[in-house]
Structures are given as C-alpha cells and as structure tokens.
Protein backbone atom coordinates (compact mmCIF):
# COMPACT_ATOMS: atom_id res chain seq x y z
CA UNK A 1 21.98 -3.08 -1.38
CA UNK A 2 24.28 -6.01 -2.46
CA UNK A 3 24.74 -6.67 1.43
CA UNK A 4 21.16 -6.61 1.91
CA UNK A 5 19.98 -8.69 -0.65
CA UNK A 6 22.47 -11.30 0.75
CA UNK A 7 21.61 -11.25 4.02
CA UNK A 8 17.82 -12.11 2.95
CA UNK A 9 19.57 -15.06 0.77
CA UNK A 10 20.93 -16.39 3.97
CA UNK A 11 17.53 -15.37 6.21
CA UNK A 12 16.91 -18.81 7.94
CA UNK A 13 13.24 -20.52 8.10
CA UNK A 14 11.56 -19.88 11.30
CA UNK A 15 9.06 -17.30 13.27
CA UNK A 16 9.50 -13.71 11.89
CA UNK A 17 11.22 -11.31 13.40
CA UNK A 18 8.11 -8.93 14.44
CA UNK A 19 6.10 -11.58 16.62
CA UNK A 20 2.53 -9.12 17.31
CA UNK A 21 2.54 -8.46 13.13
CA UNK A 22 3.19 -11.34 11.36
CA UNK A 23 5.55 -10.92 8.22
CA UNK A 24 2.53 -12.20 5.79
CA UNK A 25 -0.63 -11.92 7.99
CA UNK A 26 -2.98 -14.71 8.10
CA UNK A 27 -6.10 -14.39 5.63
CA UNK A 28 -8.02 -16.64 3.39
CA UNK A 29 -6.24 -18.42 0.85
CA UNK A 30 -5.40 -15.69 -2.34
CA UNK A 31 -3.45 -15.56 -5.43
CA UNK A 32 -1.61 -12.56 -6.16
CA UNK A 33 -1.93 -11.57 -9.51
CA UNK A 34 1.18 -11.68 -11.70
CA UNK A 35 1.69 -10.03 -15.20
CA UNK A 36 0.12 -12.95 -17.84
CA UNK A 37 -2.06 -14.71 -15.69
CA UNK A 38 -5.41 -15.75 -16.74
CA UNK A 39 -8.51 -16.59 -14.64
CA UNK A 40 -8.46 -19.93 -16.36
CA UNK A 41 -4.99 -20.65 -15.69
CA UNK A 42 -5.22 -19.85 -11.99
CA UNK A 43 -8.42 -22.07 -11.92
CA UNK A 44 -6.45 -24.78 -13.08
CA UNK A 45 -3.30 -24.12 -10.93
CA UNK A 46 -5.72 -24.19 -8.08
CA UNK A 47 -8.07 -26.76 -9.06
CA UNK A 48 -10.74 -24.21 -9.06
CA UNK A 49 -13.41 -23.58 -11.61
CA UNK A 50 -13.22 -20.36 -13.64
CA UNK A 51 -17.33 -20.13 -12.58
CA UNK A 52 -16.36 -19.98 -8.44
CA UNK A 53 -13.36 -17.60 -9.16
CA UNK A 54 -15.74 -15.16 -10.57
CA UNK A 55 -18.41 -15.54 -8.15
CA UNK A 56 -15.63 -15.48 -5.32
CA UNK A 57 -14.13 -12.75 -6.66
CA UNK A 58 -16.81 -10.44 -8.18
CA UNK A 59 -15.09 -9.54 -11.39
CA UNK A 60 -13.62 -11.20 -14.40
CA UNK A 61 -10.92 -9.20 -15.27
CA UNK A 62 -7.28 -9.91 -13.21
CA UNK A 63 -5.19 -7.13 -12.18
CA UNK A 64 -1.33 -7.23 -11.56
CA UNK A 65 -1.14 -6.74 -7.50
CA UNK A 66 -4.82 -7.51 -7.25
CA UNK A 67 -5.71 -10.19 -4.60
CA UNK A 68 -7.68 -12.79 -5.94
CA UNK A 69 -9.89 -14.93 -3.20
CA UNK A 70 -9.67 -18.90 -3.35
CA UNK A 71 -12.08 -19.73 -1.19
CA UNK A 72 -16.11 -18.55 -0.89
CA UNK A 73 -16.37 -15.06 1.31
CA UNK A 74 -18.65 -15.05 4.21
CA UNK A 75 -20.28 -11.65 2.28
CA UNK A 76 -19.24 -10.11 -1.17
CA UNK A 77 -17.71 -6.97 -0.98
CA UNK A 78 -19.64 -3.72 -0.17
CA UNK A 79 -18.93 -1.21 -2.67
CA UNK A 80 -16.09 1.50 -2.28
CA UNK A 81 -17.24 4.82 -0.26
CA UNK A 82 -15.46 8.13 0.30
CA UNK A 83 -16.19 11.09 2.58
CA UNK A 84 -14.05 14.33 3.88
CA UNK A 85 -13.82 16.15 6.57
CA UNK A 86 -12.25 19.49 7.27
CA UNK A 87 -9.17 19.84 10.00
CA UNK A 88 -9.32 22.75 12.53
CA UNK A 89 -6.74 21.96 15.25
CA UNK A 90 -3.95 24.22 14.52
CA UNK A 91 -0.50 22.37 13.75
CA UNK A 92 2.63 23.40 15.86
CA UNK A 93 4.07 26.46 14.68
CA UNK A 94 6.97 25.19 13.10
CA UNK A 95 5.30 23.15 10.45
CA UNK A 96 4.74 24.51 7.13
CA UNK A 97 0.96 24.22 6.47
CA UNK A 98 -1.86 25.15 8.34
CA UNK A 99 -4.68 22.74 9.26
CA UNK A 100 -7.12 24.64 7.53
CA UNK A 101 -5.13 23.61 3.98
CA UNK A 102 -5.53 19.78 4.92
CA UNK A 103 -8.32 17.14 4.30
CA UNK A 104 -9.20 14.10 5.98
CA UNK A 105 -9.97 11.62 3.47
CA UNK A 106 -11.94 8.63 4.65
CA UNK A 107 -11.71 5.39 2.13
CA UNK A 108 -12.96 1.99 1.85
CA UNK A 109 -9.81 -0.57 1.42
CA UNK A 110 -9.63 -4.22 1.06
CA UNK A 111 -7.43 -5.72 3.81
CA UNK A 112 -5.08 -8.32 3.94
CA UNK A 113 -8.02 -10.61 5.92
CA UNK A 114 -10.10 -10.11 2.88
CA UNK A 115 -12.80 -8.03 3.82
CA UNK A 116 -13.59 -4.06 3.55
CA UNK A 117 -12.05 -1.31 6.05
CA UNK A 118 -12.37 2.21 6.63
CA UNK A 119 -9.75 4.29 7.21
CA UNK A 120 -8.29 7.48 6.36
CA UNK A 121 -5.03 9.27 5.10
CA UNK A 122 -4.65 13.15 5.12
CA UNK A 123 -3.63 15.09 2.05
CA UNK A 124 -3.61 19.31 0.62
CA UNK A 125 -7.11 20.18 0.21
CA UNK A 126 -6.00 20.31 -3.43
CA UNK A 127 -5.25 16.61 -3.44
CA UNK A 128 -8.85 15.14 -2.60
CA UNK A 129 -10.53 14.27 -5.65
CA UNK A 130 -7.01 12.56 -6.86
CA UNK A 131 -6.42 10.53 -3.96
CA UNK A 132 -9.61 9.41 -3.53
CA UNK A 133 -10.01 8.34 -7.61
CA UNK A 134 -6.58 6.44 -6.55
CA UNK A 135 -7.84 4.74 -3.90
CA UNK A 136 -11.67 3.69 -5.78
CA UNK A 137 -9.35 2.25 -8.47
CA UNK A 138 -7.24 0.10 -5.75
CA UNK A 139 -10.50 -1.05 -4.57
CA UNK A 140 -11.81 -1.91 -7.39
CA UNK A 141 -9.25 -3.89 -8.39
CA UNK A 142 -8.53 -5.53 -5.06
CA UNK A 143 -5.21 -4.24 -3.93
CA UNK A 144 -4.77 -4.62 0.05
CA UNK A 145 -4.22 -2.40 2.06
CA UNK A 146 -2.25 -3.36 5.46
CA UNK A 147 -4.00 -0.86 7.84
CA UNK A 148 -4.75 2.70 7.92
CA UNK A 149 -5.75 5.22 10.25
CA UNK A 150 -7.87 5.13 12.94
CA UNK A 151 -6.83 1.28 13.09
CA UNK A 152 -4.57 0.17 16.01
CA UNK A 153 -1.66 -1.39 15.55
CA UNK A 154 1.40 -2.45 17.94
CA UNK A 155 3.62 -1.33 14.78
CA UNK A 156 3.34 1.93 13.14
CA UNK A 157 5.62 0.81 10.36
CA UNK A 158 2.55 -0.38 8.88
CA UNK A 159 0.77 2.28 8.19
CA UNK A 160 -0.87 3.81 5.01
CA UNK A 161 -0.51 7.58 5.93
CA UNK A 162 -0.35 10.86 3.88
CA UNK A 163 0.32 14.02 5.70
CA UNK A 164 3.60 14.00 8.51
CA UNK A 165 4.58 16.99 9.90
CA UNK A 166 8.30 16.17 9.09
CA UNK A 167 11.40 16.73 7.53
CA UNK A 168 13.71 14.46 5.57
CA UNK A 169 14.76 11.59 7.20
CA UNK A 170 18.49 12.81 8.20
CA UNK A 171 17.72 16.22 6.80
CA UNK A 172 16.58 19.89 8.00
CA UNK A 173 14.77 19.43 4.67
CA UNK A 174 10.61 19.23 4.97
CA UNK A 175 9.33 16.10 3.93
CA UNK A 176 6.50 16.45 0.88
CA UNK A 177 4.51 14.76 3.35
CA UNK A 178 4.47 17.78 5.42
CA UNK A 179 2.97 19.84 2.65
CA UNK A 180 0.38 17.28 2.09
CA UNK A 181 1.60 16.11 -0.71
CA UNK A 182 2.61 12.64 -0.35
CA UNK A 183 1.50 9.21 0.57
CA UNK A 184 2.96 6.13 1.30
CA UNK A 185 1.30 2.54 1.25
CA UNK A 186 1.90 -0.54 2.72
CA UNK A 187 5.67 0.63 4.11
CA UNK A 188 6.51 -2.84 5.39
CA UNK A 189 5.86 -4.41 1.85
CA UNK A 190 7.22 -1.46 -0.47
CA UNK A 191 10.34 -0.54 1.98
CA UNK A 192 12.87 2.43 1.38
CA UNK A 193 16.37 1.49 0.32
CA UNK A 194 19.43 3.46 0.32
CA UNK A 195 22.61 1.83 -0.26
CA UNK A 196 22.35 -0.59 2.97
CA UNK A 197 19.88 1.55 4.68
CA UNK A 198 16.44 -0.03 4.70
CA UNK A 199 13.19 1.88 6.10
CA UNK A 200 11.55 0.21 7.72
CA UNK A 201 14.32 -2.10 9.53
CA UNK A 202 11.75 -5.14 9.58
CA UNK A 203 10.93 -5.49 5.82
CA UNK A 204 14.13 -7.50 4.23
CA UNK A 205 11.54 -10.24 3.29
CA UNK A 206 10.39 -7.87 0.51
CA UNK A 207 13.76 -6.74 -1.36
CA UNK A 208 13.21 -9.70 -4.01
CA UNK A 209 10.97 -7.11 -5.84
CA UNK A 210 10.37 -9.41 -8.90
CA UNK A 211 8.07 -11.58 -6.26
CA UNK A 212 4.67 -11.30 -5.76
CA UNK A 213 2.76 -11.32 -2.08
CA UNK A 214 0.08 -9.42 -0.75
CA UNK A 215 0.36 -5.40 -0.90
CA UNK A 216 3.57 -4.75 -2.97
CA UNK A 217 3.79 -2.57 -5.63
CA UNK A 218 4.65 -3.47 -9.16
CA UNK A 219 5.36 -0.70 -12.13
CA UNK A 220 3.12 -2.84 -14.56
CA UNK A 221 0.65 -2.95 -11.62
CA UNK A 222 -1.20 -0.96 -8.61
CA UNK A 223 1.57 1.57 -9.29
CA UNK A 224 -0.73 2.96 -12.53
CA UNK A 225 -3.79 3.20 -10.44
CA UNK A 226 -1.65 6.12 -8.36
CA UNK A 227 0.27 7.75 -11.41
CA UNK A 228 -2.42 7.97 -13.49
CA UNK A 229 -4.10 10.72 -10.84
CA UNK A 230 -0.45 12.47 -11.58
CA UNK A 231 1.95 11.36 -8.66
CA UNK A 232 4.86 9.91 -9.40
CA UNK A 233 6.85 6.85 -7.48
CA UNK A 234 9.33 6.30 -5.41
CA UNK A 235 9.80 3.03 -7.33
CA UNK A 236 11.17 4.83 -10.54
CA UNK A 237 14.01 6.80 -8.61
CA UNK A 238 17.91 6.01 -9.27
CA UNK A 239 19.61 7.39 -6.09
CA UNK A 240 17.69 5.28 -3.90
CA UNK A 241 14.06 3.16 -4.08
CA UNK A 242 11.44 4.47 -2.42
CA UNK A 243 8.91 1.68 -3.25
CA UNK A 244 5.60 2.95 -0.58
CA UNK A 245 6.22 6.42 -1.70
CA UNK A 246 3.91 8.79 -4.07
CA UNK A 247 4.13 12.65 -4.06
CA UNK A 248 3.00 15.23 -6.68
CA UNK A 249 6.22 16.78 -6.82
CA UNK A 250 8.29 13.76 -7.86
CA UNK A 251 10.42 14.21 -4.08
C-alpha cells in the first residue's frame, strides 16, 4: 500500500494510461459533493446562483458523492424505473446456482455524461427488492454510475455487475458473486487493494480516498444508500479494501 500510494505521489502530468476510457470521462461541468457543503456555498464557489443550482439540479438537498450539475441540462432528468426479468439459460455445471435462482434487474442510473441510462446487474432472486431500493436511492441522489450492462465498453474494468460465475481471485474459493450475492460499482473508481496488489491495475488515480471525483464511494456517503438495504462494504474491511464491493454476507 505504502509503495502504491507513492508511486501515485510521483504519477507525472500527462494523457492517462487507458487512452479509449479516459481516467475522468468528459461530462458537463459538476461538483462532487463533499461532507459540509451547502448549496449556497457551492453557488458562491462557482459564481452560480443558489436559484439555477436548484433548477439545474432538481433538488435542494446535497448528498455526499452526489453529482451536482453546473451548467443548464438539455432535459431534466426522467424519473428512476425498474423492471425484472427471469433467467432460463442453464449456467455451466460447475457453478453453484442455477439460472432459475437469478434475476435480471434493469435500473435507471445517472452517468458520468450527466444524463439517465439503463442498464442492468444480476442478483439471487431473493436480492431484488433490496438492490433495486439501493439503486432508486443512488438515483435519487445523483450518484454516477460508470456503465453497466448491456453498454459496450473497450474496458470491462468498468463495469457495475452483480452475479460472476467465479471463485476468489487466487482461490478455489466461490466468489459471493457467484451466489448472487454481491455487487460491485464503479471498479475503476472504488479499486481493490491488497498490500501492493491493486484490482483493477489502471485505477492508482483513486487511492487518495479522502478526495472527491465522480463515482467513488465515501462511508459518510453513497455507501449508506447500499448498507441501509443490509449489505455490507468492502470499504470497512481490515485485511484488505475492497472499496466497489457489497455482498450480504459481509465476504
């Protein structure tokens, strides 16, 4: 970790490293929200007034990891949606859960250009109503989302996903995701660290964990709209930080 936090001291200015996914994508001009702000202190930091933000913004009240617009949107936001459809395909025989225990879950999710998406993460047919309540509240309170299934993207690092059929990574162990009962958002912003091992490989410019850019996770912030459905975060572990990663299980 020490090692790692001192190469991305010594990171020099220039193009990032993953050329087809930017390191902070382009988008409208945002604030991220940060524990004490005030819509009438960002107005003034931006030379806003309180009056646009609002009407920009659709809401009053800030929220810690929210994204909060600068400029007028072409359209305000359509309001979150949710629908589920069953899986038949059987799974490989080695996996531990049959299709027919799984869920597609189809969300609405604010992206990092601003506007509404569709997409969908897989989860135990137990897990629905949770994981959807998790992902109205991120909505509503303007978290982004990077990109989710069925988008295409050169970089699968990237993704928002819930069910893997996998194990461990280094293990004969099965992942939680394999049971369905695990997600992980926004990997490339809320990376995996293990002593000097970091998942995924391009995401050093988002160790300084007391900063604040679009789509990382904050304890005080989108973390509570997850753990309040009852998963817990990778975040809170001592071994090793898990930042993307929520299960029911607390693996």
């Amino acid at each position: 970790m020490i090692r790692l936090l001192a190469a991305l001291l010594l990171l020099p200015p220039g193009p990032p490293a993953h050329a087809a996914l930017p390191l902070f994508p382009p988008g409208p001009p945002v604030h991220v929200v940060r524990p004490g702000d005030t819509l009438s202190g960002v107005a003034a930091r931006y030379g806003h007034r309180v009056a646009d933000l609002r009407k920009w913004n659709g809401r009053a009240a800030l929220s810690v990891d929210g994204m909060l617009r600068l400029t007028a949107p072409a359209a305000p936001l359509p309001g979150w949606r949710t629908r589920i459809e069953r899986l038949t395909a059987p799974e490989p025989e080695h996996c531990p859960l049959r299709a027919t225990d799984l869920r597609r879950i189809w969300v609405r999710h604010l992206g990092f250009d601003g506007r509404a998406h569709d997409g969908h993460l897989t989860m135990h047919r137990t897990l629905v109503r949770p994981t959807q309540r998790a992902f109205a509240t991120l909505y509503r309170r303007r978290f982004p989302i990077m990109a989710m299934p069925p988008a295409v993207v050169p970089d699968e690092t990237v993704l928002t996903l819930g069910y893997e059929c996998r194990y461990v990574a280094g293990t004969k162990t099965w992942s939680q995701h394999a049971y369905g009962r695990a997600f992980d958002i926004n990997p490339r912003q809320n990376p995996m660290i293990r002593g000097d091992y970091l998942d995924p490989p391009n995401s050093a410019a988002w160790l300084a964990r007391d900063a604040h850019h679009p789509g990382m996770l904050h304890a005080n912030g989108a973390v509570t709209a997850v753990t309040r459905e009852g998963f817990t975060w990778g975040g809170h572990w001592t071994t090793l930080k898990d930042y993307m990663h929520f299960s029911t299980t607390g693996r």
